[in-house]
Protein backbone atom coordinates (compact mmCIF):
# COMPACT_ATOMS: atom_id res chain seq x y z
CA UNK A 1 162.91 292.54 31.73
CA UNK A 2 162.78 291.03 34.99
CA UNK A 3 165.97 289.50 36.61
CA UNK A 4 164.62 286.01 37.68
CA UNK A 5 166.87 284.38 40.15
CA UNK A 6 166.02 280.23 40.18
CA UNK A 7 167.15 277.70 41.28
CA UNK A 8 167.87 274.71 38.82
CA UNK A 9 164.49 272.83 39.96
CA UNK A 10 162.57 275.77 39.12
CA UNK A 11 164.27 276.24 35.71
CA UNK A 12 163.09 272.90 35.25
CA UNK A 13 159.60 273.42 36.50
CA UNK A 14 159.00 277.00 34.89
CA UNK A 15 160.92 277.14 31.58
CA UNK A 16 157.66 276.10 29.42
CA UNK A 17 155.21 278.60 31.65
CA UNK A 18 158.18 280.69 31.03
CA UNK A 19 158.02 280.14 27.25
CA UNK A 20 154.31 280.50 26.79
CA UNK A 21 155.08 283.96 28.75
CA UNK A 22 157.51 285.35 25.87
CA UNK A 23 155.26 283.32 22.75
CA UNK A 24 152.51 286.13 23.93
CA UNK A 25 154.50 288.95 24.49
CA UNK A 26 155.70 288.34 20.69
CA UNK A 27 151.61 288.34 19.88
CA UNK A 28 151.35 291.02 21.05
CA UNK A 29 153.72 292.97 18.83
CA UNK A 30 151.73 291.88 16.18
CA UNK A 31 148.20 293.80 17.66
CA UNK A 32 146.89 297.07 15.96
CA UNK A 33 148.27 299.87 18.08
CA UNK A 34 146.54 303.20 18.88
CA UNK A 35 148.21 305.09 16.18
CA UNK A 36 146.43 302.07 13.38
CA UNK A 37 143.06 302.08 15.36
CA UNK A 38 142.71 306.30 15.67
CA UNK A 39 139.04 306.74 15.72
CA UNK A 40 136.79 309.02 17.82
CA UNK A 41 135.14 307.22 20.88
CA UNK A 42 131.95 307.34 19.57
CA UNK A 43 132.64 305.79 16.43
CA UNK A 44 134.31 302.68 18.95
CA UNK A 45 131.86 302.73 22.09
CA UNK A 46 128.68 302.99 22.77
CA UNK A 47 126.92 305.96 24.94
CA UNK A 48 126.62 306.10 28.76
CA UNK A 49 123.29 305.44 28.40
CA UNK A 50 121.39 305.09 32.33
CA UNK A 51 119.09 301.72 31.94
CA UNK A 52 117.00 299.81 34.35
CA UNK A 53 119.16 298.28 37.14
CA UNK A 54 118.32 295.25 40.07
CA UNK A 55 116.02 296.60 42.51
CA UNK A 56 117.98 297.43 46.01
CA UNK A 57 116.07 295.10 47.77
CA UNK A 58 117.03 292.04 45.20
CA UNK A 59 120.34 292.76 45.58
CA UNK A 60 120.78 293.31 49.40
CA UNK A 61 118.57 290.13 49.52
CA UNK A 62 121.54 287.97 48.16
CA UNK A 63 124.57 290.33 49.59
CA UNK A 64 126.44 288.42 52.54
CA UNK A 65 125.76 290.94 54.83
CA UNK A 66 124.07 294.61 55.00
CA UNK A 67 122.80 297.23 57.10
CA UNK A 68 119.53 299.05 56.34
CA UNK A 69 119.67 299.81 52.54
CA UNK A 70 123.48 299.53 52.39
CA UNK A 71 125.66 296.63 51.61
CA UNK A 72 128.35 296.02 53.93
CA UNK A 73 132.28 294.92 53.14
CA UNK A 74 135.24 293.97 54.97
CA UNK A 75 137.40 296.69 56.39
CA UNK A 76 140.20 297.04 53.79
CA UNK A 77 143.38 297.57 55.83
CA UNK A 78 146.87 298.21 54.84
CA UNK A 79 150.12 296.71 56.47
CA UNK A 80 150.97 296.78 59.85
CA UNK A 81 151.73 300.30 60.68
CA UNK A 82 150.64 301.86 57.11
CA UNK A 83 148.98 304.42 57.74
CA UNK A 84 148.18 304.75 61.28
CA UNK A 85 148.83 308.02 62.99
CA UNK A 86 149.06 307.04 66.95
């Protein structure tokens, strides 16, 4: 349980989002666990199966930006000074 440290306004403010928070938790409890739902994979998903996919050059088409036959993304970079070496 998390130790929630607010201020009386907030109370105010959060105590039915807070509510609705513990109502599903107690749902929850009632869902089928893994031990009541034991059934080999297959018997619950279907196959990897390869299929037909969009053609590259539909989908670079509508990507924001690419280079040659490769879609390009943002640099993702951690915080300042995670992970650099110099």
């Amino acid at each position: 349980m998390a130790r929630l440290r607010l201020t009386p306004e907030e109370e105010t403010r959060f105590v039915a989002q807070l509510g609705r928070v513990v109502d599903y938790i107690d749902q929850l409890r009632d869902y089928p666990t893994a031990e009541a739902t034991a059934q080999p994979v297959a018997d619950r998903e279907a196959a990897d199966q390869a299929a037909p996919c969009l053609p590259r050059e539909d989908f670079l088409r509508n990507a924001p930006e690419a280079m040659g036959a490769f879609l390009l993304v943002p640099a993702v970079k951690g915080a300042e000074g995670e992970g650099d070496d110099g």
